[in-house]
C-alpha atoms as a PDB file:
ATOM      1  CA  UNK A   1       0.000   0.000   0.000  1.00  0.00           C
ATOM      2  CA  UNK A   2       0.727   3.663  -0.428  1.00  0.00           C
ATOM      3  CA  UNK A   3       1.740   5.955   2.550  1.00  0.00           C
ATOM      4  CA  UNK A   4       0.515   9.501   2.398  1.00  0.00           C
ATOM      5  CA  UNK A   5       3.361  10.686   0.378  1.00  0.00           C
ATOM      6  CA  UNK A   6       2.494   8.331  -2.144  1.00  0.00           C
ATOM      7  CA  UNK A   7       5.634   5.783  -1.825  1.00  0.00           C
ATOM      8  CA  UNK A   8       4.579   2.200  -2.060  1.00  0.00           C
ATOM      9  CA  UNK A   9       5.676   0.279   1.122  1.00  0.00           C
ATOM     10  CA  UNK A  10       6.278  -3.520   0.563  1.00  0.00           C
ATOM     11  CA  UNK A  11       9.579  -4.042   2.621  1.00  0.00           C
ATOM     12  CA  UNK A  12       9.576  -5.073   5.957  1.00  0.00           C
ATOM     13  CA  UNK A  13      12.636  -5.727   8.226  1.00  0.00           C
ATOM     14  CA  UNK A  14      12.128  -7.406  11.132  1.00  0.00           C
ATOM     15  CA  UNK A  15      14.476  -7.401  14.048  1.00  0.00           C
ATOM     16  CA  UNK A  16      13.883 -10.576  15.741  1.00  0.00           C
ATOM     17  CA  UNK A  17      16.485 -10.079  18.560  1.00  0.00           C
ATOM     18  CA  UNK A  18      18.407  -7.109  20.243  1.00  0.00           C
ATOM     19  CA  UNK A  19      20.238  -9.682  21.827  1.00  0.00           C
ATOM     20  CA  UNK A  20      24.321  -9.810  19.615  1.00  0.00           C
ATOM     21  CA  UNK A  21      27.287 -11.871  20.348  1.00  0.00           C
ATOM     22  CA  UNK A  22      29.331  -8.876  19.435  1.00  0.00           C
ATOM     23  CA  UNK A  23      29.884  -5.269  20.608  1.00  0.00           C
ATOM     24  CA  UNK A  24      30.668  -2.943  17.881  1.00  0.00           C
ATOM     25  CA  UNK A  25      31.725   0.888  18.503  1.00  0.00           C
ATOM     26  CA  UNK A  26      29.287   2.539  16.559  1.00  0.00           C
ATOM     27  CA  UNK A  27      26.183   0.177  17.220  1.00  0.00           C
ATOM     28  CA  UNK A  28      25.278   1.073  20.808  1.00  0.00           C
ATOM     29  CA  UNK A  29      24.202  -2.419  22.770  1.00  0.00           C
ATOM     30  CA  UNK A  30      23.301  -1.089  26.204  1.00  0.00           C
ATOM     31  CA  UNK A  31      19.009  -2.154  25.681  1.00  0.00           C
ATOM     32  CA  UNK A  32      19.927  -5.404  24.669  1.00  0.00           C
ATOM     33  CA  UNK A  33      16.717  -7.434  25.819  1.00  0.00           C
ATOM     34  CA  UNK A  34      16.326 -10.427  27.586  1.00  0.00           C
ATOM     35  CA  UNK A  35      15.579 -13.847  25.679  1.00  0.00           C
ATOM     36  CA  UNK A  36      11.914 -14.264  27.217  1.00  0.00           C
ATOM     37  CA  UNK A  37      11.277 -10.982  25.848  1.00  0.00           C
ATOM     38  CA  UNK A  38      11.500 -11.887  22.135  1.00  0.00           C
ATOM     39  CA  UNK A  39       8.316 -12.272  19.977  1.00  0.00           C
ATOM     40  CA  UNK A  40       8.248 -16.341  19.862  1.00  0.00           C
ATOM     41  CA  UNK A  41       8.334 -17.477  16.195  1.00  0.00           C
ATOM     42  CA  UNK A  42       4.543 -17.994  15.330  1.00  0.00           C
ATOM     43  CA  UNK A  43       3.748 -14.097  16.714  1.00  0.00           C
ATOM     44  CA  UNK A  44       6.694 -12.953  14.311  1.00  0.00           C
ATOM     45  CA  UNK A  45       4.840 -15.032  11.405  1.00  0.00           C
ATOM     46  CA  UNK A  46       1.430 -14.189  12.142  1.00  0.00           C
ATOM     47  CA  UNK A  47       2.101 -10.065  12.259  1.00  0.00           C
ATOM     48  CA  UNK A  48       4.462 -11.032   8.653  1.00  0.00           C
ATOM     49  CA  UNK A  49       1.281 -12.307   7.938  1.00  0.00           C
ATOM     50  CA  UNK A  50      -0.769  -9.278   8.452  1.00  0.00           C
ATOM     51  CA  UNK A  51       1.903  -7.279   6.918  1.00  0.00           C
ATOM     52  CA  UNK A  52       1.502  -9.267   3.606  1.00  0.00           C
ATOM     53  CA  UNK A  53      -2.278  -8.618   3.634  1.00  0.00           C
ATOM     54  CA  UNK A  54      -0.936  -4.650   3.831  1.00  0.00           C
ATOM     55  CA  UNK A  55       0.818  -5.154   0.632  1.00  0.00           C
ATOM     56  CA  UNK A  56       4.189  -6.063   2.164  1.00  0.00           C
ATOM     57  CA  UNK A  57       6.422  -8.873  -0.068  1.00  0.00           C
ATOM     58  CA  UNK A  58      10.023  -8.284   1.059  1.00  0.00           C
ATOM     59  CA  UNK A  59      10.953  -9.286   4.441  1.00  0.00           C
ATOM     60  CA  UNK A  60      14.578  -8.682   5.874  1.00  0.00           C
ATOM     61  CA  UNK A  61      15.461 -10.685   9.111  1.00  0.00           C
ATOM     62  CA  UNK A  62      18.019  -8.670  11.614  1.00  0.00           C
ATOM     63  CA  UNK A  63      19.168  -8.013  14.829  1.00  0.00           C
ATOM     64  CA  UNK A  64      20.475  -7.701  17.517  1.00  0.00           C
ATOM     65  CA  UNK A  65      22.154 -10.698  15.785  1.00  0.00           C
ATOM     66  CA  UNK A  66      19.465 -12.860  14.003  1.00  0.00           C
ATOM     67  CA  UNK A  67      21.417 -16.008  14.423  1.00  0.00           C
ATOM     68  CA  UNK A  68      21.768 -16.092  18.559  1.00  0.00           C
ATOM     69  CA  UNK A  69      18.259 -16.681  18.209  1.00  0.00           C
ATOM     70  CA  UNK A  70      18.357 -21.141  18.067  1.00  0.00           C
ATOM     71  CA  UNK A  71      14.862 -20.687  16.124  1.00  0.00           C
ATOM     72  CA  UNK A  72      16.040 -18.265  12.944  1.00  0.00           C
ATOM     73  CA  UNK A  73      15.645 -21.391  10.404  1.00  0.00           C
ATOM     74  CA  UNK A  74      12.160 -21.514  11.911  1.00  0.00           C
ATOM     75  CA  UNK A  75      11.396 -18.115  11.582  1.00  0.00           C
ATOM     76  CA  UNK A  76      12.231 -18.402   7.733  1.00  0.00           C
ATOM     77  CA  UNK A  77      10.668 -21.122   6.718  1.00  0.00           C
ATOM     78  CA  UNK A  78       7.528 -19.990   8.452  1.00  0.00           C
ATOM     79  CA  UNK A  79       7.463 -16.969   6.539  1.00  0.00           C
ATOM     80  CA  UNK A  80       8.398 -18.734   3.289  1.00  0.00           C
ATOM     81  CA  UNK A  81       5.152 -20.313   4.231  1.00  0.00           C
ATOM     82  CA  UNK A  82       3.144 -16.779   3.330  1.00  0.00           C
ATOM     83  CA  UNK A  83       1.983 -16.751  -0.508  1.00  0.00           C
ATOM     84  CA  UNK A  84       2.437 -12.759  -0.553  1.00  0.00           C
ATOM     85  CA  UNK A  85       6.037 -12.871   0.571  1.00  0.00           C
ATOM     86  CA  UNK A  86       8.364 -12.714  -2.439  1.00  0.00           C
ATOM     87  CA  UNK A  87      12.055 -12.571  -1.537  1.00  0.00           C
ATOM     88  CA  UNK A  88      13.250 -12.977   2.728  1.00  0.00           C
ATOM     89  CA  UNK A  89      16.706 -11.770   3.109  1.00  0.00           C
ATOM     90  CA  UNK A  90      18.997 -11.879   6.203  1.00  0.00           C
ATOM     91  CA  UNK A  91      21.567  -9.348   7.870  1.00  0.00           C
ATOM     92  CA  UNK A  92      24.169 -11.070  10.110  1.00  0.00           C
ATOM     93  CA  UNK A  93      27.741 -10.240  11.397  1.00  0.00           C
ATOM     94  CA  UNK A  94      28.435 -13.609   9.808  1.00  0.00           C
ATOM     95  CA  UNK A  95      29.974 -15.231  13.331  1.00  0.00           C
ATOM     96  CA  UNK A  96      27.640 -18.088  13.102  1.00  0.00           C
ATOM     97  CA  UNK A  97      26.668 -18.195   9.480  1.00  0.00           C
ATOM     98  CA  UNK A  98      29.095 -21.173   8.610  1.00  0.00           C
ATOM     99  CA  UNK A  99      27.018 -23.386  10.446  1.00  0.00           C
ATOM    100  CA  UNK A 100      23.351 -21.850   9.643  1.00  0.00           C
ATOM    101  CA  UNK A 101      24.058 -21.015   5.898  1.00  0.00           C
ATOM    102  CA  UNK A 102      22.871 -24.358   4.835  1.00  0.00           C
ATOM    103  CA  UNK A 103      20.516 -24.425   6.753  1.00  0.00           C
ATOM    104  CA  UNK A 104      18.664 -21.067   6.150  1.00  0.00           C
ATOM    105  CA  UNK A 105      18.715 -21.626   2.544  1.00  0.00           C
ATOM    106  CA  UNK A 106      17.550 -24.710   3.194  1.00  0.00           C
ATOM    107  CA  UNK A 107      14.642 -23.663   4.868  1.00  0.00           C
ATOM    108  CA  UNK A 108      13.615 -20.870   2.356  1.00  0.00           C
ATOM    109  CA  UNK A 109      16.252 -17.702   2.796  1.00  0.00           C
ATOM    110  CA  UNK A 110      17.158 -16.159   0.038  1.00  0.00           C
ATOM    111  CA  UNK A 111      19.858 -13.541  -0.040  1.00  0.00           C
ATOM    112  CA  UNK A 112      22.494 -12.520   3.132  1.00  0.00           C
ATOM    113  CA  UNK A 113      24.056  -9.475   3.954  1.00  0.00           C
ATOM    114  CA  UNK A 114      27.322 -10.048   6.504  1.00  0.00           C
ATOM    115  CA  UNK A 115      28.750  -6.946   8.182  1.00  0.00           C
ATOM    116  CA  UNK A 116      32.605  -6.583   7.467  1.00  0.00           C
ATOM    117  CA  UNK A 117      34.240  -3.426   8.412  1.00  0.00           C
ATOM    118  CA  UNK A 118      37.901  -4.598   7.583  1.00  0.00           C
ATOM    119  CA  UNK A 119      39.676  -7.433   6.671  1.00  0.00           C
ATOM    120  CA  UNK A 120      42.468  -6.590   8.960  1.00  0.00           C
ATOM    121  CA  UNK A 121      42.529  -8.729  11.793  1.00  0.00           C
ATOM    122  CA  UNK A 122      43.960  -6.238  14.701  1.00  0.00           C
ATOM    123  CA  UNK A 123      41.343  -3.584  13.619  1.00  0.00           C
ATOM    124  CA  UNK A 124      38.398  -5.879  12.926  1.00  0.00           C
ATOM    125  CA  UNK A 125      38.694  -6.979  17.072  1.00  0.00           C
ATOM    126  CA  UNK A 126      39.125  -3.278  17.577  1.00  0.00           C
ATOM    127  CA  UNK A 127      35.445  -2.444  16.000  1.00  0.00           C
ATOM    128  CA  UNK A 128      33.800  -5.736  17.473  1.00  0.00           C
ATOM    129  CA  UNK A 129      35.471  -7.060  20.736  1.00  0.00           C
ATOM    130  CA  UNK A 130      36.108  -9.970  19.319  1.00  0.00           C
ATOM    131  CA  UNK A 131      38.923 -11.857  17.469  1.00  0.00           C
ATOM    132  CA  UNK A 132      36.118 -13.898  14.983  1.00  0.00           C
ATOM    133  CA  UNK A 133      37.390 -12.237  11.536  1.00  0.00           C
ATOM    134  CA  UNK A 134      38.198 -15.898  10.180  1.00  0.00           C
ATOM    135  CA  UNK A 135      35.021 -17.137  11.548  1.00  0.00           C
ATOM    136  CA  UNK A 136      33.198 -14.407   9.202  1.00  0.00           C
ATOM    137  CA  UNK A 137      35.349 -15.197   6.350  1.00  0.00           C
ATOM    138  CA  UNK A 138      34.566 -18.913   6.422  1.00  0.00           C
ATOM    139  CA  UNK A 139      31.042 -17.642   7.069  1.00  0.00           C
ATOM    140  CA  UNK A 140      30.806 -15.845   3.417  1.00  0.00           C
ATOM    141  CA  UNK A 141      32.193 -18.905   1.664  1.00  0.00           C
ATOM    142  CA  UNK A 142      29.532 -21.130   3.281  1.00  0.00           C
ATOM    143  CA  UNK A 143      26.975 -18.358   2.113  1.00  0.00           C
ATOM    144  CA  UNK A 144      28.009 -19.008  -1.329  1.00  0.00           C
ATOM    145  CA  UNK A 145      28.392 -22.561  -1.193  1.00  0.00           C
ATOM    146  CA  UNK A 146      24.816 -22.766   0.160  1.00  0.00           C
ATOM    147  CA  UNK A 147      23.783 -20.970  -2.873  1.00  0.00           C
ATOM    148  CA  UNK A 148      22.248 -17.957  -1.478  1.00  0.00           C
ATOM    149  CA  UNK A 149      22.306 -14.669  -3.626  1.00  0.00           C
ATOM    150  CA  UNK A 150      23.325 -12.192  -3.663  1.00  0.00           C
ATOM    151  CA  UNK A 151      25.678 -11.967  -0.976  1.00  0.00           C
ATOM    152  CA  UNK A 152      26.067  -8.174   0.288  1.00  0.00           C
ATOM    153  CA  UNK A 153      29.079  -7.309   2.639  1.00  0.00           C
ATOM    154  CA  UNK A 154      28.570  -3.855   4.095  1.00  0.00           C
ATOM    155  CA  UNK A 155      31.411  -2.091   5.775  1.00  0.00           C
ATOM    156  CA  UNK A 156      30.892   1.346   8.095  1.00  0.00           C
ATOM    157  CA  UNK A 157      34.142   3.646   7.544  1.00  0.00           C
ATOM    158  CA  UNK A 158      35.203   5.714   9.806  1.00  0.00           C
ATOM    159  CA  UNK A 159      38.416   8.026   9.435  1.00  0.00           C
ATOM    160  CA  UNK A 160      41.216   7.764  11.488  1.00  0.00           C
ATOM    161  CA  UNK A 161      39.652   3.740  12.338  1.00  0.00           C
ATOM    162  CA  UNK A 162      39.502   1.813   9.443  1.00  0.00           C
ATOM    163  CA  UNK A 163      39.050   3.974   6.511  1.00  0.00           C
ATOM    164  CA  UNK A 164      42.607   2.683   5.036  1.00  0.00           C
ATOM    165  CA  UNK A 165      41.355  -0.523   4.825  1.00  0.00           C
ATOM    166  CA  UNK A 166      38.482   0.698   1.476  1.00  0.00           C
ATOM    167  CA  UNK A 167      41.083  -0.948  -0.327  1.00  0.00           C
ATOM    168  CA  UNK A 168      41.285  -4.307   0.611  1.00  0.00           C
ATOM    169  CA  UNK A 169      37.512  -4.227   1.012  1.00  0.00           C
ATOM    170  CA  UNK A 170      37.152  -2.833  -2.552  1.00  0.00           C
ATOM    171  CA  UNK A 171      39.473  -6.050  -3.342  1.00  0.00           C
ATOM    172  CA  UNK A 172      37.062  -8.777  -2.265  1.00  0.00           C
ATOM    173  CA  UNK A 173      34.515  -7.535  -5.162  1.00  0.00           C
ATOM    174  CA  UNK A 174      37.047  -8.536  -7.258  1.00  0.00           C
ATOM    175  CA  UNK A 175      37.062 -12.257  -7.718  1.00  0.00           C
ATOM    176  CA  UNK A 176      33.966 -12.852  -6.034  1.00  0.00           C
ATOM    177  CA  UNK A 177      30.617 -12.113  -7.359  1.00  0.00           C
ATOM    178  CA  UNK A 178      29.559 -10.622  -4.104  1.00  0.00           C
ATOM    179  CA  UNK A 179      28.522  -6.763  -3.706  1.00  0.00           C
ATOM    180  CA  UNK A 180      30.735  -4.996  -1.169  1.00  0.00           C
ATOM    181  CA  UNK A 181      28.726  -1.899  -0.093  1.00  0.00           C
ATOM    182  CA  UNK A 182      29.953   1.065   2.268  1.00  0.00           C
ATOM    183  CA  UNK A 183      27.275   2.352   4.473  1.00  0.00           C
ATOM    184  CA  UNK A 184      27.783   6.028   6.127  1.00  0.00           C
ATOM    185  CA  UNK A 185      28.388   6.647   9.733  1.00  0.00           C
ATOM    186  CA  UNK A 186      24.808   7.201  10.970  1.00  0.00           C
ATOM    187  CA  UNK A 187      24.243   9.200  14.561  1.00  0.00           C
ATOM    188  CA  UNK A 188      22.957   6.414  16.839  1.00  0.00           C
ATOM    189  CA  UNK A 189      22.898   6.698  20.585  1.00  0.00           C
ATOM    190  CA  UNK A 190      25.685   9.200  21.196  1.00  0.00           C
ATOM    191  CA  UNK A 191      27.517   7.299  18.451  1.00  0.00           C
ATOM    192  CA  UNK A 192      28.214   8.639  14.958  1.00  0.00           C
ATOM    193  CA  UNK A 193      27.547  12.413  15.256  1.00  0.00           C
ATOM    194  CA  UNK A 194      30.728  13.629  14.887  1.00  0.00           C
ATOM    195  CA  UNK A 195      30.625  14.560  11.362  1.00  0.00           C
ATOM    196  CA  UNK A 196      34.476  14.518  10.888  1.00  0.00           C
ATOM    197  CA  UNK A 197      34.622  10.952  11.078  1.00  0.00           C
ATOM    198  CA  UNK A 198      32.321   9.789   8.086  1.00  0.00           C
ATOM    199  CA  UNK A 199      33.253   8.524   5.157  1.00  0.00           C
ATOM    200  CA  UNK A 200      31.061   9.556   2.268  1.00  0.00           C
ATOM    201  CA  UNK A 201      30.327   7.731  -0.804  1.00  0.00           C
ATOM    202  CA  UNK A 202      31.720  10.941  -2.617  1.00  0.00           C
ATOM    203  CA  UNK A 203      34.856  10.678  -0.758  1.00  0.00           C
ATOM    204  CA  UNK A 204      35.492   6.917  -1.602  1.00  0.00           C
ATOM    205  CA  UNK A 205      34.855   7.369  -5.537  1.00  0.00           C
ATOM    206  CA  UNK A 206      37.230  10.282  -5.314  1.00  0.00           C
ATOM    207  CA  UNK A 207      39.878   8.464  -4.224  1.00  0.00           C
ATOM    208  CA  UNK A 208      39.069   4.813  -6.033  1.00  0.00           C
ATOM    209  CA  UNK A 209      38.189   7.332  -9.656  1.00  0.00           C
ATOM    210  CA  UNK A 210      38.956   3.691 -11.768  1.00  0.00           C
ATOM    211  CA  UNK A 211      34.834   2.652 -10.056  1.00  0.00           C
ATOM    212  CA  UNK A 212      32.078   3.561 -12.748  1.00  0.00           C
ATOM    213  CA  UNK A 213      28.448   4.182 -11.916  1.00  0.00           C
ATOM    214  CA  UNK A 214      26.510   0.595 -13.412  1.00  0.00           C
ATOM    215  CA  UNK A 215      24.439   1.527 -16.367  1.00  0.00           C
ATOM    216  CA  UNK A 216      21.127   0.193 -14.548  1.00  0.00           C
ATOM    217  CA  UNK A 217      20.579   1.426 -10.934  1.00  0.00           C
ATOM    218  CA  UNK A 218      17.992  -1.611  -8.739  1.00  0.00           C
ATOM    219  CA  UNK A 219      17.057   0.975  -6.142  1.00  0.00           C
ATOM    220  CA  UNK A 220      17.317   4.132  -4.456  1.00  0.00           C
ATOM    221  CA  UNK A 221      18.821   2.693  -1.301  1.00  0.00           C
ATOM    222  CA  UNK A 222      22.452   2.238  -2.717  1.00  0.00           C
ATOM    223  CA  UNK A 223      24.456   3.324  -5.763  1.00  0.00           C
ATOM    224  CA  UNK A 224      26.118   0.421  -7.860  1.00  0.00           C
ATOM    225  CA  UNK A 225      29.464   0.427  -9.035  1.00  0.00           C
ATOM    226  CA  UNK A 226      32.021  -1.671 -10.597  1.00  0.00           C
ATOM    227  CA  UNK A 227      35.587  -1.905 -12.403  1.00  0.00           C
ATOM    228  CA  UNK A 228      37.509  -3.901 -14.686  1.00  0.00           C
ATOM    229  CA  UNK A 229      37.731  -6.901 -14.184  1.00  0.00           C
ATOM    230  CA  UNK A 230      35.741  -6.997 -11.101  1.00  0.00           C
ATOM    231  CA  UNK A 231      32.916  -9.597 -10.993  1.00  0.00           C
ATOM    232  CA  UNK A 232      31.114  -8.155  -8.067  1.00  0.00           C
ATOM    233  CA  UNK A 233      30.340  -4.865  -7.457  1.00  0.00           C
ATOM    234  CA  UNK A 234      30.405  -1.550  -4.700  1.00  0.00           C
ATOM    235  CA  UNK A 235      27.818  -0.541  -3.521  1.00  0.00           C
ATOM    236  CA  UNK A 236      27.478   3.459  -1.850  1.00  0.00           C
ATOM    237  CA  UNK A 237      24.751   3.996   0.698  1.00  0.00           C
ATOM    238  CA  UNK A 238      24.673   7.781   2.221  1.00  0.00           C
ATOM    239  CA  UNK A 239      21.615   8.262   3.982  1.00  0.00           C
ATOM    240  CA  UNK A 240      22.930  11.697   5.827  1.00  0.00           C
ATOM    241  CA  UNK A 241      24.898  13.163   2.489  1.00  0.00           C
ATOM    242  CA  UNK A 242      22.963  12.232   0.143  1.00  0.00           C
ATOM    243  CA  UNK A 243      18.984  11.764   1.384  1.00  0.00           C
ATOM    244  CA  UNK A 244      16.985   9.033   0.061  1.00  0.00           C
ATOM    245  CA  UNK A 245      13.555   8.813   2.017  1.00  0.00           C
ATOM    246  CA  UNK A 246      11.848  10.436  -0.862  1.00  0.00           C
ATOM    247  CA  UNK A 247      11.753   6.538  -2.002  1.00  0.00           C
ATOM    248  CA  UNK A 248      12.587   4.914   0.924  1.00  0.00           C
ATOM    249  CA  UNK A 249       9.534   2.153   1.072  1.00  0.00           C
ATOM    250  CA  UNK A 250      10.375   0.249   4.332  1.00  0.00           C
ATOM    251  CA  UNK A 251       8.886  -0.102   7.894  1.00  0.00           C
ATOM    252  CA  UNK A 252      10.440  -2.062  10.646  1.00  0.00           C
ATOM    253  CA  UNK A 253       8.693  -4.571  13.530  1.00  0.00           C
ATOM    254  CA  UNK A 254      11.459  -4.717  16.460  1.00  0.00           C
ATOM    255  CA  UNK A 255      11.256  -7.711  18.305  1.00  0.00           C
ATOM    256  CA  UNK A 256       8.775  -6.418  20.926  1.00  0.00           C
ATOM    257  CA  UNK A 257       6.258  -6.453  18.873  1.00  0.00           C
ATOM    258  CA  UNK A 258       6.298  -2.683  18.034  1.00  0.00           C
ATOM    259  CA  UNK A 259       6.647  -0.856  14.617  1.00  0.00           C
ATOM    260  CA  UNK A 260       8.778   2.107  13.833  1.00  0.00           C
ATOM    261  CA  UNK A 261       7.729   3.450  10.264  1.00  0.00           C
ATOM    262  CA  UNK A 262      11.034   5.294  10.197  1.00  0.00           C
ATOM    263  CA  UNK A 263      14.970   4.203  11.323  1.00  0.00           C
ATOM    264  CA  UNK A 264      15.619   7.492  12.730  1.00  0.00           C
ATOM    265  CA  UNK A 265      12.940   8.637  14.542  1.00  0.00           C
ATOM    266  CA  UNK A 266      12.431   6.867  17.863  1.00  0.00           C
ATOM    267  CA  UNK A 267       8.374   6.943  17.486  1.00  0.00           C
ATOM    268  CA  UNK A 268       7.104   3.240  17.793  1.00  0.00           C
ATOM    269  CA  UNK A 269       3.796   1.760  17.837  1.00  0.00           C
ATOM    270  CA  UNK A 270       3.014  -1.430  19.336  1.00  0.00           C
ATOM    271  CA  UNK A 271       0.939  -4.187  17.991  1.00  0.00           C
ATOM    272  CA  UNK A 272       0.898  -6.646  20.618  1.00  0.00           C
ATOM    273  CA  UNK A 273      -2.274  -5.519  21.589  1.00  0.00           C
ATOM    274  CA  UNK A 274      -3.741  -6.639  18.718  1.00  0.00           C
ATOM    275  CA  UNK A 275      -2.593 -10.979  18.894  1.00  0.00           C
ATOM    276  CA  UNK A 276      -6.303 -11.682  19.003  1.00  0.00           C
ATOM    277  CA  UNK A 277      -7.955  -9.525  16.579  1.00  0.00           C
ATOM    278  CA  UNK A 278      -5.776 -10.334  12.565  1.00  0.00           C
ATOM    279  CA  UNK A 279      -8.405  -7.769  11.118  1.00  0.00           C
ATOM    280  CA  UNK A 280      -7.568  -5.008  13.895  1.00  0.00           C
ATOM    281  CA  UNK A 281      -3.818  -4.987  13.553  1.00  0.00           C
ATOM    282  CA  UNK A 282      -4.055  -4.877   9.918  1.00  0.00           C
ATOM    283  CA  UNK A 283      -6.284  -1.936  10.355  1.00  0.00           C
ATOM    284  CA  UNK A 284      -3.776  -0.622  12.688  1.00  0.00           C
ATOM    285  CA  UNK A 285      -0.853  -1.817  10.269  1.00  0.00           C
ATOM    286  CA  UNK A 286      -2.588   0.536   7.929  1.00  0.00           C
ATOM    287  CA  UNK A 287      -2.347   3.346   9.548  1.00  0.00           C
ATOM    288  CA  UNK A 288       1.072   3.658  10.612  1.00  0.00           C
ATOM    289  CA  UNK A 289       2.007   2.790   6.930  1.00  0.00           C
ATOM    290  CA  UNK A 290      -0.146   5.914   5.746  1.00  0.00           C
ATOM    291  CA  UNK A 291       1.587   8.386   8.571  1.00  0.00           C
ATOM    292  CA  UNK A 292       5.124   7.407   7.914  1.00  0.00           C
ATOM    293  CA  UNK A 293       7.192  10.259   7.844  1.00  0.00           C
ATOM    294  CA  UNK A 294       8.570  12.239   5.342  1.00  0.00           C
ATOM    295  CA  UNK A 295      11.939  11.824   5.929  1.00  0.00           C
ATOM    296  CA  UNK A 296      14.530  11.267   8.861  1.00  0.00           C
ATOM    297  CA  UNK A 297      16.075  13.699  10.948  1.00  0.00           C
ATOM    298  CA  UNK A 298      19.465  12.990  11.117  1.00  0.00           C
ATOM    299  CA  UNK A 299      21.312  16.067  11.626  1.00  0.00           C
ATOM    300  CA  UNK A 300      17.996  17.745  13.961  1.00  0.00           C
ATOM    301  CA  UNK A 301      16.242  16.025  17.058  1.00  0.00           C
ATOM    302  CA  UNK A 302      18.854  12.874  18.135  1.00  0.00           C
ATOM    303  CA  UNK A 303      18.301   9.475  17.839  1.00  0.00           C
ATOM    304  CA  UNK A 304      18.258   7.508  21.322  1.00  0.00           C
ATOM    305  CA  UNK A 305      17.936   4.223  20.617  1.00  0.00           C
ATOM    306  CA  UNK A 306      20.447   2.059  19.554  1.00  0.00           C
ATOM    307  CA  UNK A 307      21.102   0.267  15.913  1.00  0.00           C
ATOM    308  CA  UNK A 308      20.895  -3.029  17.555  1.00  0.00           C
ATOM    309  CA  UNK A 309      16.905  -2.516  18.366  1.00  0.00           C
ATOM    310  CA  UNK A 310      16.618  -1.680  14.809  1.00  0.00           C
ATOM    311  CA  UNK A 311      19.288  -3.639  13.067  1.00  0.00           C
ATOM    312  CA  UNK A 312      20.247  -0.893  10.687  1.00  0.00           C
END
């Protein structure tokens, strides 16, 4: 359906845990939520449900960290169950995606996006806590040899951290047909508002001038790239330089049952109340679709919450 700006909203990420097994700089994990507190896996598949009666056909499973959750290949094959859905795609920080690749594609996933902010082992523990780079790595090769596509690594840059490592990142698009994407520094619980430490998308093509702008764009959330020789490609998504809500056609259900129409706002609207009543909370569905707002306001009011309530 149409929201009151006339965008058509059919993507839905759902953030089925704000529970992670790592502790990134720039995330924020202090309302991490207890396990009890998750929606159980029917709940999540009967609001996806609702959702798909609302016109939604693109789901995205986050975090948190999806995969902490021992029921994710549940989750997905219940909502491979729903006619409407089209495509269900998964963001992970790839930790425990060697062992639930085969698995989730097994079970009806189609597409996974792994977080990788530097292939340098020293600065990769820096961002993270944790010394699991090779565990990632081995991670994306399962992805591929489970056959799910496309595989999307998406790297945060931040100067002075691990913006020298573009490079190497830029590298792995090479020989791989994966898409290695670079996401701006977005202001998140304290975290990212310092301006002087993002890395734009402008900045990166200035100093990597051999990437070219693909002929055919697939959406308005990232700009596609590529080089000689390179079978992947780069993707550049720069939601504070270079504003995209004007098509942005995504809402998000967190994993306590609420709905926030926009990432960067902190207005949420709960639809627990609702388990009883299918033909209420798509009413209510409704509605929040229709009022979602015109745009974020990154750079005005600040964001509280954290990205791991949202999952990005």
């Amino acid at each position: 359906m149409k929201d009151k700006f006339g965008r058509e909203i059919d993507y839905l990420r759902i953030s089925i845990t704000t529970r992670c097994n790592l502790n990134c700089i720039y995330c924020g994990k202090a309302d991490c939520e207890k396990k009890e507190q998750e929606l159980p896996t029917g709940t999540i598949c009967d609001i996806v449900r609702d959702f798909s009666a609302c016109g939604i056909k693109k789901v995205r499973i986050t975090g948190g960290e999806p995969l902490v959750r021992a029921d994710v290949c549940d989750i997905v094959r219940g909502i491979r169950a729903i006619p409407e859905i089209e495509t269900i795609g998964l963001t992970t920080n790839g930790v425990l995606l060697e062992q639930y690749a085969q698995p989730l594609f097994d079970a009806g996933l189609d597409s996974v996006n792994v977080s990788l902010d530097s292939t340098d082992g020293s600065t990769y523990r820096h961002l993270t806590g944790a010394d699991v780079l090779d565990k990632v790595l081995r991670g994306i090769k399962a992805a591929q040899t489970a056959g799910l596509s496309p595989i999307r690594l998406n790297a945060v840059l931040m100067k002075g951290v691990n913006d020298d490592g573009a490079k190497d990142l830029i590298a792995l698009a090479k020989d791989s047909p994966i898409d290695v994407r670079f996401i701006e520094l977005m202001p998140f619980s304290g975290v990212g508002e310092d301006n002087d430490r993002r890395v734009t998308g402008d900045e990166i093509l200035r100093r990597f001038p051999f990437l070219r702008p693909l002929d055919t764009q697939e959406n308005a959330t990232a700009r596609y790239y590529t080089a000689d020789g390179f079978q992947g490609r780069i993707g550049l998504i720069s939601p504070v330089s270079h504003q995209f809500c004007d098509q942005c056609r995504r809402v998000r259900l967190l994993s306590d049952g609420s709905v926030k129409p926009c990432l960067a706002f902190d207005d949420s609207f709960d639809l627990t109340a609702y388990e009883n009543d299918p033909a209420a909370r798509q009413a209510r569905i409704r509605e929040i679709i229709f009022q979602k707002p015109a745009g974020h306001n990154f750079g005005g009011d600040k964001t509280t919450h954290g990205l791991n309530r949202t999952g990005g």
